[in-house]
PDB file of N, CA and C in Angstrom:
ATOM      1  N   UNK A   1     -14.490  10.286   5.629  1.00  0.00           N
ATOM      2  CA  UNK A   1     -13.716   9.186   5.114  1.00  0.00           C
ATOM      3  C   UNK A   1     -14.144   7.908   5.838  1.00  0.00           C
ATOM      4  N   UNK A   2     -14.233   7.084   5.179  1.00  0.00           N
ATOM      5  CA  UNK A   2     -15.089   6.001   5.852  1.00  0.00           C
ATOM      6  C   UNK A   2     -13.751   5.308   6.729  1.00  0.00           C
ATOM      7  N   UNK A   3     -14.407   4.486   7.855  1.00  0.00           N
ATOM      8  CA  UNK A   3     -13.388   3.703   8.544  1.00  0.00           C
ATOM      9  C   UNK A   3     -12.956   2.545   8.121  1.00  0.00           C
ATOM     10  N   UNK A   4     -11.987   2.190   8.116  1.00  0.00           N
ATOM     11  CA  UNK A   4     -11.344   0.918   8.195  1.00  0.00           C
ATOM     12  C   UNK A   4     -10.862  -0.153   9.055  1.00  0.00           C
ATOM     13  N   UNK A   5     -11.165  -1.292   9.162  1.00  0.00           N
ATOM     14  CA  UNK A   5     -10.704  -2.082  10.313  1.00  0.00           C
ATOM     15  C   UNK A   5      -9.802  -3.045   9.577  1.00  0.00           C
ATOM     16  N   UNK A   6      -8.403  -2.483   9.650  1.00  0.00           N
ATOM     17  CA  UNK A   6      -7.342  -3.172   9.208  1.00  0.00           C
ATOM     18  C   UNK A   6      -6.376  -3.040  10.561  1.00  0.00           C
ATOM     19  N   UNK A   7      -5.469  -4.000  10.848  1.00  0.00           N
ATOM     20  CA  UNK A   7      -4.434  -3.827  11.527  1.00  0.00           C
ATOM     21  C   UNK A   7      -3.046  -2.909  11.302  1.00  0.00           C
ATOM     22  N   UNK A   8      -3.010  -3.799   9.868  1.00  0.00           N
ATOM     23  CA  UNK A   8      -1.827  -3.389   9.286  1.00  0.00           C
ATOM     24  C   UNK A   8      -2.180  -2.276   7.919  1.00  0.00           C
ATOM     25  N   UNK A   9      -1.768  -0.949   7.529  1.00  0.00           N
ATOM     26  CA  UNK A   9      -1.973  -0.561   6.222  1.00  0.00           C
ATOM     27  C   UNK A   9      -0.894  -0.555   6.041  1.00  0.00           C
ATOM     28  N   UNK A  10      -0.391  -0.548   4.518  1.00  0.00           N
ATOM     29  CA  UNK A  10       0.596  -0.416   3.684  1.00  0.00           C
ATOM     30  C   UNK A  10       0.037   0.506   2.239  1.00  0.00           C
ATOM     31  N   UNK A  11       0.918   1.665   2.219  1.00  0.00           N
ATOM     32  CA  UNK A  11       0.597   2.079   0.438  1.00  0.00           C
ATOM     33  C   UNK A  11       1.725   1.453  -0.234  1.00  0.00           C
ATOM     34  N   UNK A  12       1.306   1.143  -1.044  1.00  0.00           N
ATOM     35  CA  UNK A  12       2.410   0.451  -2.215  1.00  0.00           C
ATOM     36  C   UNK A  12       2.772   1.358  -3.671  1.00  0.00           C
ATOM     37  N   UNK A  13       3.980   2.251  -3.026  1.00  0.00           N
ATOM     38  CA  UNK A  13       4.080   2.794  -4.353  1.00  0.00           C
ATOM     39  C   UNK A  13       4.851   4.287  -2.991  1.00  0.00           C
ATOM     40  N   UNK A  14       6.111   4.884  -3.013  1.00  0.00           N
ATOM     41  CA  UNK A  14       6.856   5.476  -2.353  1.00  0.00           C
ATOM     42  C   UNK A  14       6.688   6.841  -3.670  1.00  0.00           C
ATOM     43  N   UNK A  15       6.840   6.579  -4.262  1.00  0.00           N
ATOM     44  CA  UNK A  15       6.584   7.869  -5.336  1.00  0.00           C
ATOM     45  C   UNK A  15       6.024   8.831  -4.724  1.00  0.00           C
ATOM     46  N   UNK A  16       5.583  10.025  -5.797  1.00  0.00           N
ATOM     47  CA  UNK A  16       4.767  11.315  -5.564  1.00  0.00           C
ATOM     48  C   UNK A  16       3.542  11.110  -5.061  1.00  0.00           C
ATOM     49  N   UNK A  17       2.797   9.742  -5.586  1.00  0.00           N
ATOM     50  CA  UNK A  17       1.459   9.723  -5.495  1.00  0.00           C
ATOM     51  C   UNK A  17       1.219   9.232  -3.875  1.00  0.00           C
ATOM     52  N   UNK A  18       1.807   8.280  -3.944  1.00  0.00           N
ATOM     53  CA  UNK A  18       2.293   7.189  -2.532  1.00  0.00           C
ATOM     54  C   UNK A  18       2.567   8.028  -1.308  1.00  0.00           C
ATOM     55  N   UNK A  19       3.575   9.012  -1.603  1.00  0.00           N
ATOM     56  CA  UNK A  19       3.684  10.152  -0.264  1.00  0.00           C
ATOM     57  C   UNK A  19       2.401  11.252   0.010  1.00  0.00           C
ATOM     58  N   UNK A  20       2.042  11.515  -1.273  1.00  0.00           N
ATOM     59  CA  UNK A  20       0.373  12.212  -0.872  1.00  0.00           C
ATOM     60  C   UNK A  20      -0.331  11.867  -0.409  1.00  0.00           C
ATOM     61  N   UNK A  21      -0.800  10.513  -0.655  1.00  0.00           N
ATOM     62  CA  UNK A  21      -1.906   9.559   0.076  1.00  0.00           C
ATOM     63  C   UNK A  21      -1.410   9.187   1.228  1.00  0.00           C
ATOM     64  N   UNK A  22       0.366   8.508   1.607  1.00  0.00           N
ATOM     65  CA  UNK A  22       0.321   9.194   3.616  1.00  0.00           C
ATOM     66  C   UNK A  22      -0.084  10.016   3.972  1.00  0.00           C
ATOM     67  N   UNK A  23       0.101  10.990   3.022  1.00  0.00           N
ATOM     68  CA  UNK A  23      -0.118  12.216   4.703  1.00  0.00           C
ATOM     69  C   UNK A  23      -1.741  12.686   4.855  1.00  0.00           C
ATOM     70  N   UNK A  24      -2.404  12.374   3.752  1.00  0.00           N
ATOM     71  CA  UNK A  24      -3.590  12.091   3.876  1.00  0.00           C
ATOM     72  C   UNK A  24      -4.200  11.501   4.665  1.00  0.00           C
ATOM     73  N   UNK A  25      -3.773  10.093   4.459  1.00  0.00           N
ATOM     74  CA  UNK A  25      -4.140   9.087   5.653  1.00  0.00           C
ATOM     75  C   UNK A  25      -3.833   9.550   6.868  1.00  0.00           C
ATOM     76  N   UNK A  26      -2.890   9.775   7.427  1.00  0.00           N
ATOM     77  CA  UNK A  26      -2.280  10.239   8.435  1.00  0.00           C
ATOM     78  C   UNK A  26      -3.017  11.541   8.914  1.00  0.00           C
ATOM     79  N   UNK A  27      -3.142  12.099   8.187  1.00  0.00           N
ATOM     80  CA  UNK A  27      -4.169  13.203   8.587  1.00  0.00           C
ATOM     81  C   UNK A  27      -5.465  13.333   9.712  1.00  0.00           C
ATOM     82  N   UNK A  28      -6.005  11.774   8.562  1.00  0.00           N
ATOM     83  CA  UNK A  28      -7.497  11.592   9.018  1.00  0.00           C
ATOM     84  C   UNK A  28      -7.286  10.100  10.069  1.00  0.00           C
ATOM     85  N   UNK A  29      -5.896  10.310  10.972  1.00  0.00           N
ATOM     86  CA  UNK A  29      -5.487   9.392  11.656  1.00  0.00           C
ATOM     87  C   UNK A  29      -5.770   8.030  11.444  1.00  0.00           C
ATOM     88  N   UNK A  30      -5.268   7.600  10.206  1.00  0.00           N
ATOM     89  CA  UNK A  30      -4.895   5.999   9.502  1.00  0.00           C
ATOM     90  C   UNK A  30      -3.584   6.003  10.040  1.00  0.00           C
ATOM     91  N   UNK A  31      -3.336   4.737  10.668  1.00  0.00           N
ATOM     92  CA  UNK A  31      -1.841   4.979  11.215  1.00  0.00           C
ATOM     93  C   UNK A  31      -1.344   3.811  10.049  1.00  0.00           C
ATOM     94  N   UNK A  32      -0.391   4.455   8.978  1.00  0.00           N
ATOM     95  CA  UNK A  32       0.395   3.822   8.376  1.00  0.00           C
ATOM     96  C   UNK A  32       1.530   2.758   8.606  1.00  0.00           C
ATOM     97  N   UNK A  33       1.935   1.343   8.402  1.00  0.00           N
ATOM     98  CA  UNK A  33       2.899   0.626   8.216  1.00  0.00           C
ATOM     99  C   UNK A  33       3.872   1.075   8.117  1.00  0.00           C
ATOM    100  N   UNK A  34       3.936   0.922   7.226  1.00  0.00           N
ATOM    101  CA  UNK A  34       5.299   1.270   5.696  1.00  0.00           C
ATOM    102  C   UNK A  34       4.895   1.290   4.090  1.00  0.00           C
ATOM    103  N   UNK A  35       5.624   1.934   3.847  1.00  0.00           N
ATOM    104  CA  UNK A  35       5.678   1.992   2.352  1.00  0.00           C
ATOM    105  C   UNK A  35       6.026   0.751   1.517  1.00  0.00           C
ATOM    106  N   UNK A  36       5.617   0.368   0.844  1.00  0.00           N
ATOM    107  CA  UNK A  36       5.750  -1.513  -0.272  1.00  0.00           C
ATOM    108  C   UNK A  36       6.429  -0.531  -1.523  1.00  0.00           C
ATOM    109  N   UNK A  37       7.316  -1.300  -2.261  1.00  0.00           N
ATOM    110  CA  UNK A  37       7.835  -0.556  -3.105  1.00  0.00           C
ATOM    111  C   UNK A  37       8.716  -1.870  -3.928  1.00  0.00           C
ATOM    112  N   UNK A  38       8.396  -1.859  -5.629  1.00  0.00           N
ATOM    113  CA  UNK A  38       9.728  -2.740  -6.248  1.00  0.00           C
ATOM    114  C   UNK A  38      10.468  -2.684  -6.639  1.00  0.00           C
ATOM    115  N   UNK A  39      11.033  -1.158  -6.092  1.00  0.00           N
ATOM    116  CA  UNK A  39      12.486  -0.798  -6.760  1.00  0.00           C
ATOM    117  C   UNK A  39      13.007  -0.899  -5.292  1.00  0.00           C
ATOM    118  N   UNK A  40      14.203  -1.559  -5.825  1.00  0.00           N
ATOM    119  CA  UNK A  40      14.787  -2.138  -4.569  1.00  0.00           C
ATOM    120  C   UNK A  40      16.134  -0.490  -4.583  1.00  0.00           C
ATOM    121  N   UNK A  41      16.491   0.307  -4.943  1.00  0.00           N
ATOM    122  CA  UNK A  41      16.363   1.503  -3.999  1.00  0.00           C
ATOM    123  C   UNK A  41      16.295   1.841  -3.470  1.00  0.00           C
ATOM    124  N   UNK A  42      15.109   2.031  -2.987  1.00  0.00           N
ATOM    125  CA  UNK A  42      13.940   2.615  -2.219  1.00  0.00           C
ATOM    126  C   UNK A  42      14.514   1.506  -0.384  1.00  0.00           C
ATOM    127  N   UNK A  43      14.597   0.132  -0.738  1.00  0.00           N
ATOM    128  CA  UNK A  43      14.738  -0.540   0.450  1.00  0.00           C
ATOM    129  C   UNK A  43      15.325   0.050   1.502  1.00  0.00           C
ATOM    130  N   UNK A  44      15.179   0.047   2.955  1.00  0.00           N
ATOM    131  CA  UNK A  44      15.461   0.289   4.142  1.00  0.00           C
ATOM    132  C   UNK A  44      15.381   1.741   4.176  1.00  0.00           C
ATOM    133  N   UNK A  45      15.074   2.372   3.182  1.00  0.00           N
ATOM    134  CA  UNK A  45      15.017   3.837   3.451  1.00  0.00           C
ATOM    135  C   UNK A  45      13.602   4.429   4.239  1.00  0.00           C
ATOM    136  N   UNK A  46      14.080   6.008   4.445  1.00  0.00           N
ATOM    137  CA  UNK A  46      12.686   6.222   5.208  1.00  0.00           C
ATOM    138  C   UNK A  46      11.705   7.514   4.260  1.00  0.00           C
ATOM    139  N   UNK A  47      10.561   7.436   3.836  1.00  0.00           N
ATOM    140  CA  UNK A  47       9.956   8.760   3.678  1.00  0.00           C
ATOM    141  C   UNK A  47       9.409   8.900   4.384  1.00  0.00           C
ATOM    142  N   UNK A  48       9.042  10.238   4.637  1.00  0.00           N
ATOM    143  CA  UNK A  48       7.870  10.911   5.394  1.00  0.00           C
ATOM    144  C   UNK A  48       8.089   9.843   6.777  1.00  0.00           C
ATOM    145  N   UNK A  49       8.970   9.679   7.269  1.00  0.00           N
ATOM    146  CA  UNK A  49       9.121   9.029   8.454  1.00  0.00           C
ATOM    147  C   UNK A  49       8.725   7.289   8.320  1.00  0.00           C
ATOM    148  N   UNK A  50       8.317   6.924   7.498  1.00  0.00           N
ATOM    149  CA  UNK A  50       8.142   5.474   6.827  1.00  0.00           C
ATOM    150  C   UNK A  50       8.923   4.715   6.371  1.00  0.00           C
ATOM    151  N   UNK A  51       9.015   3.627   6.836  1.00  0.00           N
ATOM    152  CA  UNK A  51      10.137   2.483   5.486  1.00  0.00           C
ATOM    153  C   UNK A  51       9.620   2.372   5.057  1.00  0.00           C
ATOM    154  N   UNK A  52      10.650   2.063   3.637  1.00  0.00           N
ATOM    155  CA  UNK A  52      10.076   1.210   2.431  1.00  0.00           C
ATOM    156  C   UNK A  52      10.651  -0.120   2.763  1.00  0.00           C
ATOM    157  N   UNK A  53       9.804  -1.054   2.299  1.00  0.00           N
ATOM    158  CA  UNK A  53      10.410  -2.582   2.158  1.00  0.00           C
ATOM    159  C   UNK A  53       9.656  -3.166   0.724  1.00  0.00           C
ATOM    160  N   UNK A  54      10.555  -4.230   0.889  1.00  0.00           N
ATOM    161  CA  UNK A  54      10.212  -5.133  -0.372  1.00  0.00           C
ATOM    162  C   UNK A  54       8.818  -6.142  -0.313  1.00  0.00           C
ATOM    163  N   UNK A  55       8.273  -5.995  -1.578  1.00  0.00           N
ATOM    164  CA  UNK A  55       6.819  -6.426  -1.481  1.00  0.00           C
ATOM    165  C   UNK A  55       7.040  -7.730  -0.635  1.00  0.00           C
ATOM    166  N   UNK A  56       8.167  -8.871  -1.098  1.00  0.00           N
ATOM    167  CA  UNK A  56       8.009 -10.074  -0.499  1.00  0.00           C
ATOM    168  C   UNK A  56       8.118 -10.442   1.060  1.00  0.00           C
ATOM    169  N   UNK A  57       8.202  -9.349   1.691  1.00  0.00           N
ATOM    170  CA  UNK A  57       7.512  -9.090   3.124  1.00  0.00           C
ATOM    171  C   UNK A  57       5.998  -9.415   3.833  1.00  0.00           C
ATOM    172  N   UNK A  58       5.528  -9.458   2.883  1.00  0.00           N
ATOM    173  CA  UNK A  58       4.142  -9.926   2.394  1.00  0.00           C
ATOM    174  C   UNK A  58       3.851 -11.716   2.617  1.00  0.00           C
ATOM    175  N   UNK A  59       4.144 -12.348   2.060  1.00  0.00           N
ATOM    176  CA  UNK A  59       5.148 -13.684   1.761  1.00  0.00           C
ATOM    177  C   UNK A  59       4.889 -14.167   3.250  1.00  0.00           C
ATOM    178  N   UNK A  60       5.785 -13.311   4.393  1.00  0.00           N
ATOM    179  CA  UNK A  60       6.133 -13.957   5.527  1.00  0.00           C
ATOM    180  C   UNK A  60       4.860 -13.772   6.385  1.00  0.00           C
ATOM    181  N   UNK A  61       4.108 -13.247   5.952  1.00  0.00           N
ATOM    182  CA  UNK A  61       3.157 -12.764   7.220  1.00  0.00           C
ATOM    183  C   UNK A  61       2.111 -14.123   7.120  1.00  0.00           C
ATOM    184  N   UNK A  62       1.115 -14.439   8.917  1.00  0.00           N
ATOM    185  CA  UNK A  62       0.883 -15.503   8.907  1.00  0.00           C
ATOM    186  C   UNK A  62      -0.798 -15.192   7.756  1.00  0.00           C
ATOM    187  N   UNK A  63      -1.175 -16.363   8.284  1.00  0.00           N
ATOM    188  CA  UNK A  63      -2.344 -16.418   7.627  1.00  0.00           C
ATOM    189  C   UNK A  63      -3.682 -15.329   7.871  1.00  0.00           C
ATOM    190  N   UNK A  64      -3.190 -14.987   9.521  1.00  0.00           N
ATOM    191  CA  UNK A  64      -4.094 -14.658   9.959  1.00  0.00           C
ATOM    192  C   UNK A  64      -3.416 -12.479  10.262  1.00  0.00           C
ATOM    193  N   UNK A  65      -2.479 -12.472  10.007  1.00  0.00           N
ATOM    194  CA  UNK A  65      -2.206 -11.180   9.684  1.00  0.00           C
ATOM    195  C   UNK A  65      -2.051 -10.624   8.447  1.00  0.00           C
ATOM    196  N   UNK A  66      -2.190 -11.512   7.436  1.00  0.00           N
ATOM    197  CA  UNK A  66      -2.989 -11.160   6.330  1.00  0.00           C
ATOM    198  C   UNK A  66      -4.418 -10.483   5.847  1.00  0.00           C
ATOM    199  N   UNK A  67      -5.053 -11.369   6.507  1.00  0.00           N
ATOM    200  CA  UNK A  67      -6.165 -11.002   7.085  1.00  0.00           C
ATOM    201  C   UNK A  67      -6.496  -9.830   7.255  1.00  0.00           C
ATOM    202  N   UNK A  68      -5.500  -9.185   8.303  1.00  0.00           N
ATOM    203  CA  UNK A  68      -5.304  -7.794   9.298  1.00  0.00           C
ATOM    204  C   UNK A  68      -5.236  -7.093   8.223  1.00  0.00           C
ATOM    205  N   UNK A  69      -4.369  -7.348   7.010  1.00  0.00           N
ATOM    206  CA  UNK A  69      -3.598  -6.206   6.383  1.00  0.00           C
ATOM    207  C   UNK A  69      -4.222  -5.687   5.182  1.00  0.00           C
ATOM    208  N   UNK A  70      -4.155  -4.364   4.921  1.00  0.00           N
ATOM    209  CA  UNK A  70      -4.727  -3.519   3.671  1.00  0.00           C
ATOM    210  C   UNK A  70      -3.393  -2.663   3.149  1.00  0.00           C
ATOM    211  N   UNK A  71      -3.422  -3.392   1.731  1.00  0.00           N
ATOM    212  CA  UNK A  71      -2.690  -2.470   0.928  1.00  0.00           C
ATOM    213  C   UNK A  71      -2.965  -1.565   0.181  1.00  0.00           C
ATOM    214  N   UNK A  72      -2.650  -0.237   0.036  1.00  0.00           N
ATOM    215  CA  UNK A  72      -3.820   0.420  -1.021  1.00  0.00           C
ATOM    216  C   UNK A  72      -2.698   1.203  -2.288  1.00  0.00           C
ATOM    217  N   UNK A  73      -2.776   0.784  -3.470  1.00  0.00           N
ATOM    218  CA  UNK A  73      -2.152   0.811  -4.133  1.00  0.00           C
ATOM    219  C   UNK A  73      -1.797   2.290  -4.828  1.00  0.00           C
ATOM    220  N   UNK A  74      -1.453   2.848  -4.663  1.00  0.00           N
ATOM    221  CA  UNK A  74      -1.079   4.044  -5.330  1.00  0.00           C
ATOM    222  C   UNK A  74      -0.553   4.856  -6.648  1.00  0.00           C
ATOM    223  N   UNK A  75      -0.460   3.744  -7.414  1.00  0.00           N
ATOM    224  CA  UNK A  75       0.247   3.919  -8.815  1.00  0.00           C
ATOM    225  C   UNK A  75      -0.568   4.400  -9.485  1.00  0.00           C
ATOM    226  N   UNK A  76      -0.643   5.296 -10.697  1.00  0.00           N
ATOM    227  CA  UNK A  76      -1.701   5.964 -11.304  1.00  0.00           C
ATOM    228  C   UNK A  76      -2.188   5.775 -12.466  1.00  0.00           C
ATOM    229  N   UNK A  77      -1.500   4.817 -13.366  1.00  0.00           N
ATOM    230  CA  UNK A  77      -1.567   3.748 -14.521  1.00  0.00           C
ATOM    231  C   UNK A  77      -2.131   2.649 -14.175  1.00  0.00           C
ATOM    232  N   UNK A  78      -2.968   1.986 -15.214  1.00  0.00           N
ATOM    233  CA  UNK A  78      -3.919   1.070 -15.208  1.00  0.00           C
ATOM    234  C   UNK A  78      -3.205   0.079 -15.278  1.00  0.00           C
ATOM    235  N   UNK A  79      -2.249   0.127 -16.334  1.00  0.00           N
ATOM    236  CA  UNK A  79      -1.371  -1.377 -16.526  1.00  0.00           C
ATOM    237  C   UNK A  79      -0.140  -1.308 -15.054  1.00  0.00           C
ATOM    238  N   UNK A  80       0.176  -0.281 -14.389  1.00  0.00           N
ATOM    239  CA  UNK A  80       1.226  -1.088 -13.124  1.00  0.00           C
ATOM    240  C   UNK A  80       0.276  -1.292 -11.850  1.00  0.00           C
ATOM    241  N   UNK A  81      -0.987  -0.739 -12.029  1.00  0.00           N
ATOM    242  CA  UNK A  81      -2.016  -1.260 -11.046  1.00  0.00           C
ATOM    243  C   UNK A  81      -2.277  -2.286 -11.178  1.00  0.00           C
ATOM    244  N   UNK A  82      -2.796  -2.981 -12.362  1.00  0.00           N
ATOM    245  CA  UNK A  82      -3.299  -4.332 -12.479  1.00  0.00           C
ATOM    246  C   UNK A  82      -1.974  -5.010 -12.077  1.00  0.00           C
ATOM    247  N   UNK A  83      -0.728  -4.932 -12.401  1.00  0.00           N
ATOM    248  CA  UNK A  83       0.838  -5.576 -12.413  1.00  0.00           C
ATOM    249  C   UNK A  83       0.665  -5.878 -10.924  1.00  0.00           C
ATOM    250  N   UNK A  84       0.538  -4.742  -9.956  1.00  0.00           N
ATOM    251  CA  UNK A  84       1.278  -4.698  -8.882  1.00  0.00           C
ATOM    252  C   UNK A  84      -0.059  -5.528  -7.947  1.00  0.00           C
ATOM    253  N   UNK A  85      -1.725  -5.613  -8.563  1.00  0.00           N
ATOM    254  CA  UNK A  85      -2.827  -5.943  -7.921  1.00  0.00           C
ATOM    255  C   UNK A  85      -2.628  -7.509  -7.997  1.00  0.00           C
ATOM    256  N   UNK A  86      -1.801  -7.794  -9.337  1.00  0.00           N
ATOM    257  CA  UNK A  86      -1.782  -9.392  -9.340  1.00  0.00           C
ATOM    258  C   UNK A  86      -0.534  -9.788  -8.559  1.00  0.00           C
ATOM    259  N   UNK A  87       0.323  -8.863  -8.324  1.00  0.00           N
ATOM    260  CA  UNK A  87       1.905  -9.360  -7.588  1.00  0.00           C
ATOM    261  C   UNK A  87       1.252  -9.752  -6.145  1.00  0.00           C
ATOM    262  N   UNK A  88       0.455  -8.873  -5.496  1.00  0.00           N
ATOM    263  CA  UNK A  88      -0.185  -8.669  -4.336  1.00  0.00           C
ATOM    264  C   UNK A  88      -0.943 -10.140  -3.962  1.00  0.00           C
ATOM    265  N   UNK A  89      -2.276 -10.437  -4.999  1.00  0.00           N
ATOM    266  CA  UNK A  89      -2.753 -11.774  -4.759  1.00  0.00           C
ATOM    267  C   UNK A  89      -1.470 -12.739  -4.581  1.00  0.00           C
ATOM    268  N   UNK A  90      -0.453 -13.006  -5.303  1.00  0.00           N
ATOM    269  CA  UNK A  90       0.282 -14.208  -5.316  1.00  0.00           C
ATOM    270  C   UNK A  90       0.779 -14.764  -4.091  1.00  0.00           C
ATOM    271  N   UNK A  91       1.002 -13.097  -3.090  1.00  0.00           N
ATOM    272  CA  UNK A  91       1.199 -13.115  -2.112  1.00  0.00           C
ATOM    273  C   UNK A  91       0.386 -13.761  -0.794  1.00  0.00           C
ATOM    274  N   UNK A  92      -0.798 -14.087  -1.641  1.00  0.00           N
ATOM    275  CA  UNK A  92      -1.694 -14.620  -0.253  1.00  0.00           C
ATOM    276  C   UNK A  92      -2.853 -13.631  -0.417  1.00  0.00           C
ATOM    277  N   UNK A  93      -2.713 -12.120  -0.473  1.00  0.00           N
ATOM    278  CA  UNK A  93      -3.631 -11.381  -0.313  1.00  0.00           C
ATOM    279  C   UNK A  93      -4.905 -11.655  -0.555  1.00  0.00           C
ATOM    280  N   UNK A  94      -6.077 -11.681  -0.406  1.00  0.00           N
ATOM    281  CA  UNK A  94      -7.316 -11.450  -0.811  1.00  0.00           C
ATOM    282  C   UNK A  94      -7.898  -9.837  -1.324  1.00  0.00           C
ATOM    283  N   UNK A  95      -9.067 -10.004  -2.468  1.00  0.00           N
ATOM    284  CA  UNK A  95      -9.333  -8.665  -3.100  1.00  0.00           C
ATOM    285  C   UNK A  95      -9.389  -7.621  -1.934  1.00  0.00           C
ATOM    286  N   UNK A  96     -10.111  -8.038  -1.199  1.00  0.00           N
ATOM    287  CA  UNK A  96     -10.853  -7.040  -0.038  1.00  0.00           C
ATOM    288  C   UNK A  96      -9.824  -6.557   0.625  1.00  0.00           C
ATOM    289  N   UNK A  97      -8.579  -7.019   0.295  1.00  0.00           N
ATOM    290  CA  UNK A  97      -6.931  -6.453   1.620  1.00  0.00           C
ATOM    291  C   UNK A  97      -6.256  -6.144   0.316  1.00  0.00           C
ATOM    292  N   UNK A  98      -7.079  -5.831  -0.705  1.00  0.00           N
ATOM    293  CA  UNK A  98      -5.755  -5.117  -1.750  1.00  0.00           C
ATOM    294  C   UNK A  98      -6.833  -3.476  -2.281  1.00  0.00           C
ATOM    295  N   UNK A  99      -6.812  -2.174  -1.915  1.00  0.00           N
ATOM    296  CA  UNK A  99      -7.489  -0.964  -2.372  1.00  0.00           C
ATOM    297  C   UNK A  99      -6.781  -0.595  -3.450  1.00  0.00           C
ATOM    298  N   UNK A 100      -7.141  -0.158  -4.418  1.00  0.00           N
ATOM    299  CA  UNK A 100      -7.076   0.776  -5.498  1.00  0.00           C
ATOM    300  C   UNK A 100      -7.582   2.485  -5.610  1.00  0.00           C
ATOM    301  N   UNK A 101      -6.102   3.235  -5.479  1.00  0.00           N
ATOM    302  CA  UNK A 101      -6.772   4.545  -5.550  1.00  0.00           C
ATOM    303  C   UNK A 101      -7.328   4.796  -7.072  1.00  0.00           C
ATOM    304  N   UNK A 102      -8.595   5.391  -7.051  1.00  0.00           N
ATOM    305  CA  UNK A 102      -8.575   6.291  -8.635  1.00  0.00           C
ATOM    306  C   UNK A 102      -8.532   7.512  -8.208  1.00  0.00           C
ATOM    307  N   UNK A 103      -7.132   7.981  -9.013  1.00  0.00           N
ATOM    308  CA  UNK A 103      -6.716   9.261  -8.652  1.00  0.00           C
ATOM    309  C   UNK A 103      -7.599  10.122  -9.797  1.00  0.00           C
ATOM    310  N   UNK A 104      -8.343   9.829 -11.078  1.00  0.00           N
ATOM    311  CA  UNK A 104      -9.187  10.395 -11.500  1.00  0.00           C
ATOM    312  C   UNK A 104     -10.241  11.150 -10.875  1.00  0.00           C
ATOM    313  N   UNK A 105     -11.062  10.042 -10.294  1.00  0.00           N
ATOM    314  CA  UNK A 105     -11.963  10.780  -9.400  1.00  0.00           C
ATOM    315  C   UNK A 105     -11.424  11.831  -7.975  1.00  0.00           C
ATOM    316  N   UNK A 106     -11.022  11.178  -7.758  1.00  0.00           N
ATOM    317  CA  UNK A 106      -9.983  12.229  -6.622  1.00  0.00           C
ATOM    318  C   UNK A 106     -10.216  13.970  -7.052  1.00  0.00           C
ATOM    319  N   UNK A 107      -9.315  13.433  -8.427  1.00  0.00           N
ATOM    320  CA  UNK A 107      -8.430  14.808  -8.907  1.00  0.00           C
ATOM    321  C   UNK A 107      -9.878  15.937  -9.609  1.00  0.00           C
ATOM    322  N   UNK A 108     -10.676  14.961 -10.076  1.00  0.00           N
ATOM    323  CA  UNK A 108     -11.754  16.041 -10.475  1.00  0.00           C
ATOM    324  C   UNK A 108     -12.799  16.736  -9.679  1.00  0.00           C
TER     325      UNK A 108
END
């Protein structure tokens, strides 16, 4: 698994798919954030030992821990990936601090 030099990771998406890809990560010792999530539900809760928080957490961070941070998106539909890839830019993000799983290739 290739390395990453992020400070901060975040998966975005607490669901089925979202908790597989922690413990994955976690596995291959990615030390996870928290979980990003827009069902506000989900807020202050914990999975797999993780909070969820609200995307606009994002928002507050400086310029330069942006930078730091990789989100990697977890949703498995094309249309709430693109949704949640453009919510992400508005935030400040840049492409290179926003990942896209394809759970296609994965799965085959």
């Amino acid at each position: 698994m290739k390395r990453l030099h992020f400070s901060f990771i975040y998966i975005f998406g607490v669901g089925l798919l979202g908790r597989a890809l922690s413990q994955i990560l976690q596995r291959n010792n990615f030390s996870i954030k928290a979980f990003i999530d827009n069902n506000k539900y989900f807020y202050k809760k914990k999975f797999l030992g993780l909070k969820v928080c609200n995307p606009k957490i994002i928002g507050k961070f400086s310029p330069k821990d942006l930078q730091k941070t990789l989100i990697i998106i977890s949703h498995e539909h094309l249309a709430h990936k693109k949704k949640v890839f453009n919510q992400l830019k508005n935030y400040g993000l840049k492409d290179n601090n926003i990942k896209v799983v394809k759970w296609l290739k994965i799965l085959r």
